[in-house]
C-alpha atoms as a PDB file:
ATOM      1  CA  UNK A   1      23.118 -12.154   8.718  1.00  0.00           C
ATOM      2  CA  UNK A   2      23.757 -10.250   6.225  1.00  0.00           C
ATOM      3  CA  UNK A   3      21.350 -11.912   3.682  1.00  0.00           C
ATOM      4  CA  UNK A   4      18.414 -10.897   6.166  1.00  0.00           C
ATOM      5  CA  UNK A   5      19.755  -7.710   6.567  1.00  0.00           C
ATOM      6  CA  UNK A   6      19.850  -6.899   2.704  1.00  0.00           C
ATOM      7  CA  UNK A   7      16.259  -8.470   2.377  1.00  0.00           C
ATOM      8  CA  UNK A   8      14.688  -6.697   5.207  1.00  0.00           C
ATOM      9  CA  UNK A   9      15.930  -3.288   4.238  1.00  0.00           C
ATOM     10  CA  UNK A  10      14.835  -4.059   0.735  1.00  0.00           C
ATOM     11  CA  UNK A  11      11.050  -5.264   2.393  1.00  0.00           C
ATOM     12  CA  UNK A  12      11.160  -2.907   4.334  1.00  0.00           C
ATOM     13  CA  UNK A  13      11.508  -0.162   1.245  1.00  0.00           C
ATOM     14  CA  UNK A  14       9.127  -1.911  -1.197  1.00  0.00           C
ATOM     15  CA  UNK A  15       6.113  -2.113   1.378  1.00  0.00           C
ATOM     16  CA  UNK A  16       6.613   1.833   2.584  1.00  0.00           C
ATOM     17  CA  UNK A  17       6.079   2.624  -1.202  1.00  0.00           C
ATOM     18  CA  UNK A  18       3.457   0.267  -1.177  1.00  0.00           C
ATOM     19  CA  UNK A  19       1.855   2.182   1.050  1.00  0.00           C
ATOM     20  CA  UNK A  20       2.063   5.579   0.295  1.00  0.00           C
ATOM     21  CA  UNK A  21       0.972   4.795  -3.143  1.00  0.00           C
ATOM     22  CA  UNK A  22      -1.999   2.808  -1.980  1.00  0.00           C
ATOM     23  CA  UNK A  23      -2.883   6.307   0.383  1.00  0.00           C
ATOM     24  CA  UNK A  24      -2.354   8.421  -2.767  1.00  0.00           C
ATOM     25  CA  UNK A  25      -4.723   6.215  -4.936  1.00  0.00           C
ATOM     26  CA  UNK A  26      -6.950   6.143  -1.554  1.00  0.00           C
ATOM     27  CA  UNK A  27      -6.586  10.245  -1.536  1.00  0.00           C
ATOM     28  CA  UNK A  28      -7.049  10.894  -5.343  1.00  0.00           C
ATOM     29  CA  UNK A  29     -10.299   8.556  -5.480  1.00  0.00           C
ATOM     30  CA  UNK A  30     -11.329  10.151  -2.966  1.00  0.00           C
ATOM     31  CA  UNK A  31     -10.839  13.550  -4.017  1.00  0.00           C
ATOM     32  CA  UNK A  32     -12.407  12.578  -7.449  1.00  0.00           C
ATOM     33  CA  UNK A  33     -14.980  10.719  -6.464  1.00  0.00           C
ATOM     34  CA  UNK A  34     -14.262   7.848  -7.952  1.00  0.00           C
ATOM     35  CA  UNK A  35     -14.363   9.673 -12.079  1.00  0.00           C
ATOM     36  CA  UNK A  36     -10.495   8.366 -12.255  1.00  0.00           C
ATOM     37  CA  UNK A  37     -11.819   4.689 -11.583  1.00  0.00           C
ATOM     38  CA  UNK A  38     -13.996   5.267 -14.518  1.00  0.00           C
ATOM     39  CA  UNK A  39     -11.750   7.332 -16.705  1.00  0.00           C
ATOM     40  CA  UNK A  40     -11.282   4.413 -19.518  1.00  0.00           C
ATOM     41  CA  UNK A  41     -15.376   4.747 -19.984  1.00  0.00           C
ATOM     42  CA  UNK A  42     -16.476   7.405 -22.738  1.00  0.00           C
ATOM     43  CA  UNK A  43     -20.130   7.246 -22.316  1.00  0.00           C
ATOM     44  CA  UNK A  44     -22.146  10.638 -21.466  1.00  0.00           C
ATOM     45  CA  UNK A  45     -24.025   8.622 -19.432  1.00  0.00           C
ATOM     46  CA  UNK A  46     -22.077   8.066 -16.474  1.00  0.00           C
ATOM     47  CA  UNK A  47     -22.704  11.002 -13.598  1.00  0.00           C
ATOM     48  CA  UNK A  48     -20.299  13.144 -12.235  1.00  0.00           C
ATOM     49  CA  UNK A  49     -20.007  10.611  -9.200  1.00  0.00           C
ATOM     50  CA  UNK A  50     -19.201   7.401 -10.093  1.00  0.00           C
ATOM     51  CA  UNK A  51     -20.840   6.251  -7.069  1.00  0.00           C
ATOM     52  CA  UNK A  52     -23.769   6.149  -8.859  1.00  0.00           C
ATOM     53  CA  UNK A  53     -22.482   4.831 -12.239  1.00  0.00           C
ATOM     54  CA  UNK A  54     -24.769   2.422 -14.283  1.00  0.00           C
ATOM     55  CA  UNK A  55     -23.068   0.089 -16.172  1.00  0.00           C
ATOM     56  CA  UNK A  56     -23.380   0.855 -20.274  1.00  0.00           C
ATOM     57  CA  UNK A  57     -22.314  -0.700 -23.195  1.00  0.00           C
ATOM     58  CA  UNK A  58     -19.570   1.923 -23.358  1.00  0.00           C
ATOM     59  CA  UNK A  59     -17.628   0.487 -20.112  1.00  0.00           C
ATOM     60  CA  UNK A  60     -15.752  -2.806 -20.263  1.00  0.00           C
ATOM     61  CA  UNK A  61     -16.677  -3.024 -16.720  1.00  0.00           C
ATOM     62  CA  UNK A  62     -19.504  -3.047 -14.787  1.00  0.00           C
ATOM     63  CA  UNK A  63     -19.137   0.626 -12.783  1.00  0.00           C
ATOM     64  CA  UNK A  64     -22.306   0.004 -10.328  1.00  0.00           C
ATOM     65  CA  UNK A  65     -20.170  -0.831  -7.373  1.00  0.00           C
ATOM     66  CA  UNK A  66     -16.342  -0.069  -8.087  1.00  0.00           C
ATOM     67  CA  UNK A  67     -15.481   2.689  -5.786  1.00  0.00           C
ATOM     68  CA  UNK A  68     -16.896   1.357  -2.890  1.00  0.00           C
ATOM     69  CA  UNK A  69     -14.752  -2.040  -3.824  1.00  0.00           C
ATOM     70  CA  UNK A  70     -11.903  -0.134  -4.344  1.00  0.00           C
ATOM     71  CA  UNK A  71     -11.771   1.134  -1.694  1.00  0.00           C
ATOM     72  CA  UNK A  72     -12.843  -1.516   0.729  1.00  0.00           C
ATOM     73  CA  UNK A  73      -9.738  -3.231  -1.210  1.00  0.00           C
ATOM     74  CA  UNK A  74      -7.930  -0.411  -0.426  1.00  0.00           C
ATOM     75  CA  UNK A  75      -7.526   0.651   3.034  1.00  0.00           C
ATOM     76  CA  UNK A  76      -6.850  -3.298   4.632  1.00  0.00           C
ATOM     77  CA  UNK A  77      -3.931  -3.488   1.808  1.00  0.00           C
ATOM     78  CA  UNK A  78      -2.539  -0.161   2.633  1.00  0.00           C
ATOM     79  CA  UNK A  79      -2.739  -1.567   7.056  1.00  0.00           C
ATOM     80  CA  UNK A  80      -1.022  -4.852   5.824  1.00  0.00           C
ATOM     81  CA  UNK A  81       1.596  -3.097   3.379  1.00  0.00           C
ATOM     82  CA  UNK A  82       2.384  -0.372   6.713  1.00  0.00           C
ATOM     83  CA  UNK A  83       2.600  -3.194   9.382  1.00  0.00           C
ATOM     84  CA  UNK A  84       5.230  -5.325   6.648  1.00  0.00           C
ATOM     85  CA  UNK A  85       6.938  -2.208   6.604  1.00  0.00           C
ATOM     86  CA  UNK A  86       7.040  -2.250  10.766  1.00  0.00           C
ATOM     87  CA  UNK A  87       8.343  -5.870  10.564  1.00  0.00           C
ATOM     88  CA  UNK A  88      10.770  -6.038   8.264  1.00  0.00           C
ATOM     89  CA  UNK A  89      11.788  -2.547   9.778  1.00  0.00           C
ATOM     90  CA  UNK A  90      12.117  -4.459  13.143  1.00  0.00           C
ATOM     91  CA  UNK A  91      14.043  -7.628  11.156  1.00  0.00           C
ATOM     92  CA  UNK A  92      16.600  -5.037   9.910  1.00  0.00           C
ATOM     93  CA  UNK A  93      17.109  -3.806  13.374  1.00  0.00           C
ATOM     94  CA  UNK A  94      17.799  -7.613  14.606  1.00  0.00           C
ATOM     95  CA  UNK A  95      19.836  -8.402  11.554  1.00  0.00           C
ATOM     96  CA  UNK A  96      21.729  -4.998  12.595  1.00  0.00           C
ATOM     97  CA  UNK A  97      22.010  -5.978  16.529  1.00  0.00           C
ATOM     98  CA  UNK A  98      23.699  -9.783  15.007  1.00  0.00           C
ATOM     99  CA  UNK A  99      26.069  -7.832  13.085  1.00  0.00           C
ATOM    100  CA  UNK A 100      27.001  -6.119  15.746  1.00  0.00           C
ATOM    101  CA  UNK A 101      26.751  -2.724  13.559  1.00  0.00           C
ATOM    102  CA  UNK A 102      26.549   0.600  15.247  1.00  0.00           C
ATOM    103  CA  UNK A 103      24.742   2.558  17.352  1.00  0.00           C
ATOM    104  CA  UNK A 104      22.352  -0.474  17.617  1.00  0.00           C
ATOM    105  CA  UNK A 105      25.172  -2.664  19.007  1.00  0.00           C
ATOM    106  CA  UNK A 106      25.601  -0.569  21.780  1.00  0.00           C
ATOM    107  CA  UNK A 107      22.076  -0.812  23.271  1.00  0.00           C
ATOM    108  CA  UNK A 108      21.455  -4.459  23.010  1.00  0.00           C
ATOM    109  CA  UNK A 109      23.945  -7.298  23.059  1.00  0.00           C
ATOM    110  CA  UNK A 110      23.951 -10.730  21.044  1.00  0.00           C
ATOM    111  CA  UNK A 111      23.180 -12.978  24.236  1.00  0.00           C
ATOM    112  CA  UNK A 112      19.596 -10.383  24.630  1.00  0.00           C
ATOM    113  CA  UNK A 113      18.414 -11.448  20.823  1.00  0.00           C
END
């Protein structure tokens, strides 16, 4: 019990910063219009929105179609990472209710899990 406990609370920790960083790099692309995506290329010739990048010999990348991808990358990872972060939440609170730990223990009884 308390093996799950410790690697719930742990999951549980690792997939909520998971997901706020995945809404701050969501936020800050975003906000930038994708120019942080394409900060690494130092060609004139990329606009001001990178939405409408070309790809130049100046890019190691291809820029045509990376903030849409990004982002379409983006915002399923950041749902999965938050609904871990719900179930390993929700694993903790079992592993807590076996343990018998309070105030959980006083709500729910062993025979109920």
């Amino acid at each position: 019990h308390w093996a799950l406990l410790s690697v719930s609370l742990l999951n549980c920790l690792l997939s909520t910063a998971c997901s706020v960083g995945l809404a701050l790099a969501i936020a800050l692309t975003v906000h930038s219009r994708g120019m942080h995506l394409v900060r690494g290329c130092d060609s004139s010739a990329l606009p001001a929105d990178a939405r409408a990048a070309i790809a130049t010999n100046d890019c190691p990348f291809n820029t045509t179609r990376i903030y849409d991808t990004a982002l379409a990358l983006w915002f399923p990872s950041m749902l999965l990472a938050a609904a871990e972060a719900v179930m390993s939440g929700r694993c903790c609170l079992v592993a807590l209710i076996l343990q018998g730990i309070r105030p959980c223990a006083h709500s729910y009884s062993k025979e109920q899990v």
